[in-house]
Protein backbone atom coordinates (compact mmCIF):
# COMPACT_ATOMS: atom_id res chain seq x y z
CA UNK A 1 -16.78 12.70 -125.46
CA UNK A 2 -14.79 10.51 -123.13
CA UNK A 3 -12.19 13.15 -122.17
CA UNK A 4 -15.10 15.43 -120.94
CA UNK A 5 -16.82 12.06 -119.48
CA UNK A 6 -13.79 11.27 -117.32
CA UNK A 7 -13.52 15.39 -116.33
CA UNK A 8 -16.93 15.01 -114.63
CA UNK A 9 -15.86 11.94 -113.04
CA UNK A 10 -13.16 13.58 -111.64
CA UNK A 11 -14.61 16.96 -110.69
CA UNK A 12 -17.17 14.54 -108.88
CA UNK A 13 -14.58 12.85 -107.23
CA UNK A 14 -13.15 16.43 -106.19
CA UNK A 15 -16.59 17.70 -104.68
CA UNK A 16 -17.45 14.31 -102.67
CA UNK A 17 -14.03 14.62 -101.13
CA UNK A 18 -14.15 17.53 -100.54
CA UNK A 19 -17.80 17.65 -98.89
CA UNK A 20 -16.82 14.86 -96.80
CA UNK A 21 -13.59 16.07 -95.06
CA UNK A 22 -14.63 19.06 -92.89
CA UNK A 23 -10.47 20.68 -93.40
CA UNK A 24 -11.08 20.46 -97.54
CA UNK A 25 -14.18 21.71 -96.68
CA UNK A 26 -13.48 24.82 -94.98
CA UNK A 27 -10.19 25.15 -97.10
CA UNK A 28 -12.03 25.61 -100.10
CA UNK A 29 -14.24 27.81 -98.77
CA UNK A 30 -12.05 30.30 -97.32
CA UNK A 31 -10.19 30.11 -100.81
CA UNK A 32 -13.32 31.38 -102.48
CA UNK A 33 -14.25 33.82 -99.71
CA UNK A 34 -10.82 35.11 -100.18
CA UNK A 35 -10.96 35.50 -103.91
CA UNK A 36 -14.09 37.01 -103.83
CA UNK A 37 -13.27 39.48 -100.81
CA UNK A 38 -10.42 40.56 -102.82
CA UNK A 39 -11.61 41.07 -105.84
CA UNK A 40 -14.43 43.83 -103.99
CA UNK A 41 -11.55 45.38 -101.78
CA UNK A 42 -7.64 43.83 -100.98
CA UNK A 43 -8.33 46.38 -97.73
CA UNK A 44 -11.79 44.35 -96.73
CA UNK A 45 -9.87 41.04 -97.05
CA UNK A 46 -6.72 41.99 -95.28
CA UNK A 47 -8.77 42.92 -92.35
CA UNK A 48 -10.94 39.69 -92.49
CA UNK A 49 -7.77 37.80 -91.94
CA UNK A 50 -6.12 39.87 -89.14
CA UNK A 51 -9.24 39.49 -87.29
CA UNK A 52 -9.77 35.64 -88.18
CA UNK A 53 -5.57 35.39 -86.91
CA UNK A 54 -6.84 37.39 -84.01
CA UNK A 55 -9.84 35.32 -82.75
CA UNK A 56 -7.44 32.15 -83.45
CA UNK A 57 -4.57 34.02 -80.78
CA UNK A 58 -7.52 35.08 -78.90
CA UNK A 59 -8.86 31.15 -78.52
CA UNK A 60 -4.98 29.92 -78.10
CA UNK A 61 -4.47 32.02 -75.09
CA UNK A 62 -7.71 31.63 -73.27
CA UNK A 63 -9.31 28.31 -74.11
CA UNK A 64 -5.49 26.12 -74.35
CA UNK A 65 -7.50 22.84 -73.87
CA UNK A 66 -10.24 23.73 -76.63
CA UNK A 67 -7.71 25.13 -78.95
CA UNK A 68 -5.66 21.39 -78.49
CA UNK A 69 -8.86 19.72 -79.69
CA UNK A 70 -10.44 21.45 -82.14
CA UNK A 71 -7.33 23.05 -83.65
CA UNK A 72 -4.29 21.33 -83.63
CA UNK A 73 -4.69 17.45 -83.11
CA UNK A 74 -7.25 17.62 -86.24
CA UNK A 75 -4.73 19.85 -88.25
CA UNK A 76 -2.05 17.76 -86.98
CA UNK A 77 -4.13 14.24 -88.37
């Protein structure tokens, strides 16, 4: 009964942190968009993440200024 008490605490912990940093956030989310893209079709989620590594190049080269805010200094911090 404790060990399962102190699980839930900790799972908790793991979803409020999680919730409040936007990176965790959106880490965890691609994880399980990921899983579940692959388990449908490894082809579907191969493409999803040329084209997500595209619009990133795509954002690098044309917006340099937008891509040193929202990108890097946060992934950077």
């Amino acid at each position: 009964m404790v060990a399962s008490g102190w699980v839930v605490r900790q799972l908790w912990r793991l979803l409020v942190v999680t919730a409040a940093t936007p990176a965790a956030l959106a880490g965890l989310l691609l994880v399980v968009i990921g899983w579940l893209l692959w388990s449908t079709s490894p082809l579907l989620m191969l493409s999803t993440c040329a084209l997500g590594v595209g619009l990133l190049v795509g954002v690098r080269l044309v917006w340099p200024d937008r891509w040193l805010a929202w990108m890097r200094l946060p992934t950077r911090s």
